[in-house]
Protein backbone atom coordinates (compact mmCIF):
# COMPACT_ATOMS: atom_id res chain seq x y z
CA UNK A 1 0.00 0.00 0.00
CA UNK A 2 2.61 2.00 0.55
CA UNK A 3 4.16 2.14 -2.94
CA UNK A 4 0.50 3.19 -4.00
CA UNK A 5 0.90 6.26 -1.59
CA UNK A 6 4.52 6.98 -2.81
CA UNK A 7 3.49 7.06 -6.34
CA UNK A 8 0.42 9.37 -5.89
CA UNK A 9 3.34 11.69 -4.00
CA UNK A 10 6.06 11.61 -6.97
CA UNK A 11 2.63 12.44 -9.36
CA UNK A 12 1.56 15.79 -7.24
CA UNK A 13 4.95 16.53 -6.76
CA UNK A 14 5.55 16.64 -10.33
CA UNK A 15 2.50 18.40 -10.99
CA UNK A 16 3.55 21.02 -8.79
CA UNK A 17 6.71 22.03 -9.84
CA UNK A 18 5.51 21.34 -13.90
CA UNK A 19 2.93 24.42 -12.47
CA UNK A 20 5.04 26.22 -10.73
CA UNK A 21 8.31 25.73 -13.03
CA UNK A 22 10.74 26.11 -10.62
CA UNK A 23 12.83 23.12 -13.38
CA UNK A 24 13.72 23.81 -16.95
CA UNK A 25 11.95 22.46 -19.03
CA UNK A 26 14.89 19.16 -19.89
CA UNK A 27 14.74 18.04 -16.30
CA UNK A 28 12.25 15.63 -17.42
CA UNK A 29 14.95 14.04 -19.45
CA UNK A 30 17.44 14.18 -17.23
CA UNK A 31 15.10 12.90 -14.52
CA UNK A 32 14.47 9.74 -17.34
CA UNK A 33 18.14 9.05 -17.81
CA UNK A 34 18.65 8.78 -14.16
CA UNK A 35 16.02 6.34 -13.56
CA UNK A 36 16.64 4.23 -16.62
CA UNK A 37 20.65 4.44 -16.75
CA UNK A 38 21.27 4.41 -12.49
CA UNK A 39 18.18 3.20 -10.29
CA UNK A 40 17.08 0.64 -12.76
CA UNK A 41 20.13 -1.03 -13.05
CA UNK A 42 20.71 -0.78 -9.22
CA UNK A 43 17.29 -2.13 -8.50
CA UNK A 44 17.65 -5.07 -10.76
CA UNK A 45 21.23 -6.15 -9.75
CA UNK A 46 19.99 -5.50 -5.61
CA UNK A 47 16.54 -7.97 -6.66
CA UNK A 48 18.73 -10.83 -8.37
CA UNK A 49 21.34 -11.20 -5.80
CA UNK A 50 18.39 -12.08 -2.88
CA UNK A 51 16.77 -14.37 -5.36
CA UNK A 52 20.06 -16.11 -5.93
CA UNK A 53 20.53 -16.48 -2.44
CA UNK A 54 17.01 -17.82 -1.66
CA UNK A 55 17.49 -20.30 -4.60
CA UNK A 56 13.89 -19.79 -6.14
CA UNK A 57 14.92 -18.69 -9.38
CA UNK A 58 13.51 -21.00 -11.63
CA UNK A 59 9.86 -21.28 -9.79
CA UNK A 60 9.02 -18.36 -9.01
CA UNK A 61 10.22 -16.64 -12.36
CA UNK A 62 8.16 -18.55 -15.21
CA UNK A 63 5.22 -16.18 -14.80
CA UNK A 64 7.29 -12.71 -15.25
CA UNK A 65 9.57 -14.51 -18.21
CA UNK A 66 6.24 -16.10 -19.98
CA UNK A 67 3.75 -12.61 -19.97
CA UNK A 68 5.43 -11.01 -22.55
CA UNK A 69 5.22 -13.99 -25.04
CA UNK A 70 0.92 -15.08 -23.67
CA UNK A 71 0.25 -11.13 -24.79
CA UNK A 72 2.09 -11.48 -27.73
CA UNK A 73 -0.26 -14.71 -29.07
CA UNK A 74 -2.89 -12.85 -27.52
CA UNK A 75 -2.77 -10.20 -29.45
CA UNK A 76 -1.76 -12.14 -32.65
CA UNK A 77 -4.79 -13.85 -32.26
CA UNK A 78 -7.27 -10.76 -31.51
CA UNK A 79 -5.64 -8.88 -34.62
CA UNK A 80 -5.92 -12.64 -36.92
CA UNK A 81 -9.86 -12.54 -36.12
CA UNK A 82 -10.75 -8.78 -36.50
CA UNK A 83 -8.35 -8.86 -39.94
């Protein structure tokens, strides 16, 4: 619940200062470089090293690794019948 609450925070906060522009206007880029280059890559490698050390790698993981390719046949399938 609480990530629900910290993501309505980042929102208003960013409304705010988009209203008030106290930024320039590339911040927003910056701001997308951070997150994608730095605390993405930070995230990820903090995540796999508990997972390696709780040794449920390969049961808990089929669901994340296998969502991409159900959507993708899903939506083959909705676009084959509506073509």
């Amino acid at each position: 619940m609480e990530n629900l609450v910290l993501i309505a925070v980042c929102l208003v906060a960013g409304l705010v200062l988009r209203k008030t522009r106290v930024l320039p206007e590339s911040s927003a880029k910056t701001l997308n470089h951070l997150i994608i280059y730095l605390s993405l890559p930070a995230m990820v490698l903090h995540y796999i090293h508990e997972l390696a050390h709780e040794g449920n790698v390969g049961r808990g993981m089929w669901m994340p690794v296998a969502m991409p390719w159900i959507f993708y046949i899903a939506a083959a399938a909705f676009l084959g019948v509506i073509a």
